[in-house]
N, C-alpha and C. Protein backbone atom coordinates (compact mmCIF):
# COMPACT_ATOMS: atom_id res chain seq x y z
N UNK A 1 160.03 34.51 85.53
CA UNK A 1 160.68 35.11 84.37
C UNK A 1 161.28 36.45 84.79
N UNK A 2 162.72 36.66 84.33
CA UNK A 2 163.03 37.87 84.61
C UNK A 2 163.00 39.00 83.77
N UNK A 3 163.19 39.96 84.22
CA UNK A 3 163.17 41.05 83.27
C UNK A 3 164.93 41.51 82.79
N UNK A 4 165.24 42.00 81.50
CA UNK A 4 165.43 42.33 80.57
C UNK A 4 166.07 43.70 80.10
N UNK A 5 167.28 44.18 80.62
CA UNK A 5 167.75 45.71 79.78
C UNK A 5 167.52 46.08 78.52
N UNK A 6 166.70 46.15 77.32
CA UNK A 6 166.66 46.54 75.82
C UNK A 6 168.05 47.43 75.74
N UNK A 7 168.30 47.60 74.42
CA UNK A 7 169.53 48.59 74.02
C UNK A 7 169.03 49.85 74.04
N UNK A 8 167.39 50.14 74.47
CA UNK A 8 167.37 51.44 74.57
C UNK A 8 167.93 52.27 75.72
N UNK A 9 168.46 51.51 76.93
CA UNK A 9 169.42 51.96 77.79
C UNK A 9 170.00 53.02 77.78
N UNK A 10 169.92 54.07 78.53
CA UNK A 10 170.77 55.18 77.92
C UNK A 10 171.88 55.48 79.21
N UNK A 11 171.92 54.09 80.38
CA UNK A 11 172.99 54.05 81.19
C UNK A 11 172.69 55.60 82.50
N UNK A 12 171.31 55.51 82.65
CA UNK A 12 171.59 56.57 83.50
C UNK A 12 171.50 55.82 84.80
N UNK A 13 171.71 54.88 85.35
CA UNK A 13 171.40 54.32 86.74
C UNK A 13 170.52 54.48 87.59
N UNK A 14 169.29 55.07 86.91
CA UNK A 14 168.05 54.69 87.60
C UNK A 14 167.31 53.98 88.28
N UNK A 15 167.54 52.90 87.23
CA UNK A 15 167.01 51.43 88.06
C UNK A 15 167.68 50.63 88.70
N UNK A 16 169.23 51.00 88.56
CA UNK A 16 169.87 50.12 89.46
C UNK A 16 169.65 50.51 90.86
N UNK A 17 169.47 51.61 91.65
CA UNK A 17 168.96 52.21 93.10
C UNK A 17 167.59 51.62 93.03
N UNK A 18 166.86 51.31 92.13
CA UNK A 18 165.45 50.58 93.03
C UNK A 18 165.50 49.28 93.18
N UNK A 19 166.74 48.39 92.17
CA UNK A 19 166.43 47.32 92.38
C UNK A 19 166.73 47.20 94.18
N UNK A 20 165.35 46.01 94.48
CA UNK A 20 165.88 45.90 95.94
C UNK A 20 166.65 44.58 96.36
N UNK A 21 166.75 43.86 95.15
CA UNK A 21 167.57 42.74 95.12
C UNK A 21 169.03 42.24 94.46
N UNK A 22 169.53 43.84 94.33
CA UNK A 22 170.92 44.27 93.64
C UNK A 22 170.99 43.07 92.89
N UNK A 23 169.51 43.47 91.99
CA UNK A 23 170.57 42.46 90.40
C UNK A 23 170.68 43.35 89.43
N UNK A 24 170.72 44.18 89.34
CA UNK A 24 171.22 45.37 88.04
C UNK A 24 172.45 46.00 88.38
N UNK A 25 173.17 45.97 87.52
CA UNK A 25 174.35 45.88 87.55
C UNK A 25 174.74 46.93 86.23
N UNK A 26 176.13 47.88 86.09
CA UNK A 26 176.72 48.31 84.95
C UNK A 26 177.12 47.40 84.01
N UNK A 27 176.96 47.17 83.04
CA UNK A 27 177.63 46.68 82.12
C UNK A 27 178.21 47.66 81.26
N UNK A 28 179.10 46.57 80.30
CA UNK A 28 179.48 47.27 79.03
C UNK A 28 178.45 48.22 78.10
N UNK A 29 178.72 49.34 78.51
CA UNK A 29 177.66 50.23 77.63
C UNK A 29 176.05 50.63 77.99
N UNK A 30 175.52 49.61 78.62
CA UNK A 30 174.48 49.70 79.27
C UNK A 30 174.42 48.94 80.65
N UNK A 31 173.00 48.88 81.27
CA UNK A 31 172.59 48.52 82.70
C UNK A 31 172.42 46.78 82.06
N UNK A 32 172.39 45.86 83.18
CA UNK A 32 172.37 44.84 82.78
C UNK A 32 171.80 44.31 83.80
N UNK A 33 170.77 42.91 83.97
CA UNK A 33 170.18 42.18 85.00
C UNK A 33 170.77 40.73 85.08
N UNK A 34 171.04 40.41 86.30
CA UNK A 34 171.40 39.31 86.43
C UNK A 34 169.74 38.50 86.86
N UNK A 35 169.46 37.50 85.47
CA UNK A 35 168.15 37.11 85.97
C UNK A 35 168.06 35.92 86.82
N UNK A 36 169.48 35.69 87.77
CA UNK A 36 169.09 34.74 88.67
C UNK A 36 168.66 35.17 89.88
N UNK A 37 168.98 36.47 89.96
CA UNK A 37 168.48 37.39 91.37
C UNK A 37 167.42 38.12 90.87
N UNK A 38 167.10 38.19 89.81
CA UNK A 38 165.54 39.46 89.42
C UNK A 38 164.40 38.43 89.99
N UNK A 39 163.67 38.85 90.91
CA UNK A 39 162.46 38.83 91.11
C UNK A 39 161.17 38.99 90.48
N UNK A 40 161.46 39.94 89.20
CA UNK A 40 160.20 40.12 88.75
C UNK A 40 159.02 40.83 89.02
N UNK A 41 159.61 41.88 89.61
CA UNK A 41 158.91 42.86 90.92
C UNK A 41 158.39 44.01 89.51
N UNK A 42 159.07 44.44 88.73
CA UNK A 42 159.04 45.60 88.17
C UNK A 42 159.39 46.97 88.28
N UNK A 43 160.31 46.73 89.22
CA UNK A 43 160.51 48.35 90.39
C UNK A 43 161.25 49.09 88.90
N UNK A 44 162.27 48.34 88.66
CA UNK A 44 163.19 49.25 87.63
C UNK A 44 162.52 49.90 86.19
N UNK A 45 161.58 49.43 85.92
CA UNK A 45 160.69 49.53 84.72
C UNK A 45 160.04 51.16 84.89
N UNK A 46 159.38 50.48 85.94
CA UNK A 46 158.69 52.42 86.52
C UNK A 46 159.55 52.84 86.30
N UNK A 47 160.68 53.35 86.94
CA UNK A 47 161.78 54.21 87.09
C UNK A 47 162.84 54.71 85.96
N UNK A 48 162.87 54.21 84.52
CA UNK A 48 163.13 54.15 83.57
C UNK A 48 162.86 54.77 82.64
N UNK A 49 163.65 55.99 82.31
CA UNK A 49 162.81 56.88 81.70
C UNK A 49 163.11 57.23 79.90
N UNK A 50 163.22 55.61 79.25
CA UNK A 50 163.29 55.07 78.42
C UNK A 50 162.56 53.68 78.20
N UNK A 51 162.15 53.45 79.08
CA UNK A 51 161.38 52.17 79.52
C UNK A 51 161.88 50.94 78.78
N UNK A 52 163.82 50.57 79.29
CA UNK A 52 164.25 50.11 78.38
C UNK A 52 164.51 48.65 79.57
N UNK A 53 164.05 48.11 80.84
CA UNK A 53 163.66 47.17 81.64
C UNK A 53 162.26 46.78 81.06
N UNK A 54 162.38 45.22 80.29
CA UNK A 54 161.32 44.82 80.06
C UNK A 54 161.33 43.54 80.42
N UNK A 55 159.70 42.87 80.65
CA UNK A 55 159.87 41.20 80.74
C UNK A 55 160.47 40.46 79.87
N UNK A 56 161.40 38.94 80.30
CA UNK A 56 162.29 38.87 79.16
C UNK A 56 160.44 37.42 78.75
């Protein structure tokens, strides 16, 4: 199962530098995961200082 951007996103690119499997990506307005490359590691969650990476 992958994890999940919420709209609490506030687009600061935090978690896109930890993912280590470049699936976070910019989107429109917020960070976005591509959950065919998320692993499920949790790296971006820590790093989130909205804790808006959740399990989907």
């Amino acid at each position: 199962m992958a994890y999940v951007i919420s709209s609490e996103c506030i687009s600061c690119g935090a978690c896109e530098g930890e993912c280590t499997v470049s699936a976070i990506s910019e989107g429109d307005g917020q960070y976005v995961i591509n959950a065919e490359l998320c692993i499920d590691c949790g790296s971006c969650a820590t790093v989130c200082p909205v804790e808006a990476p959740q399990p989907a």
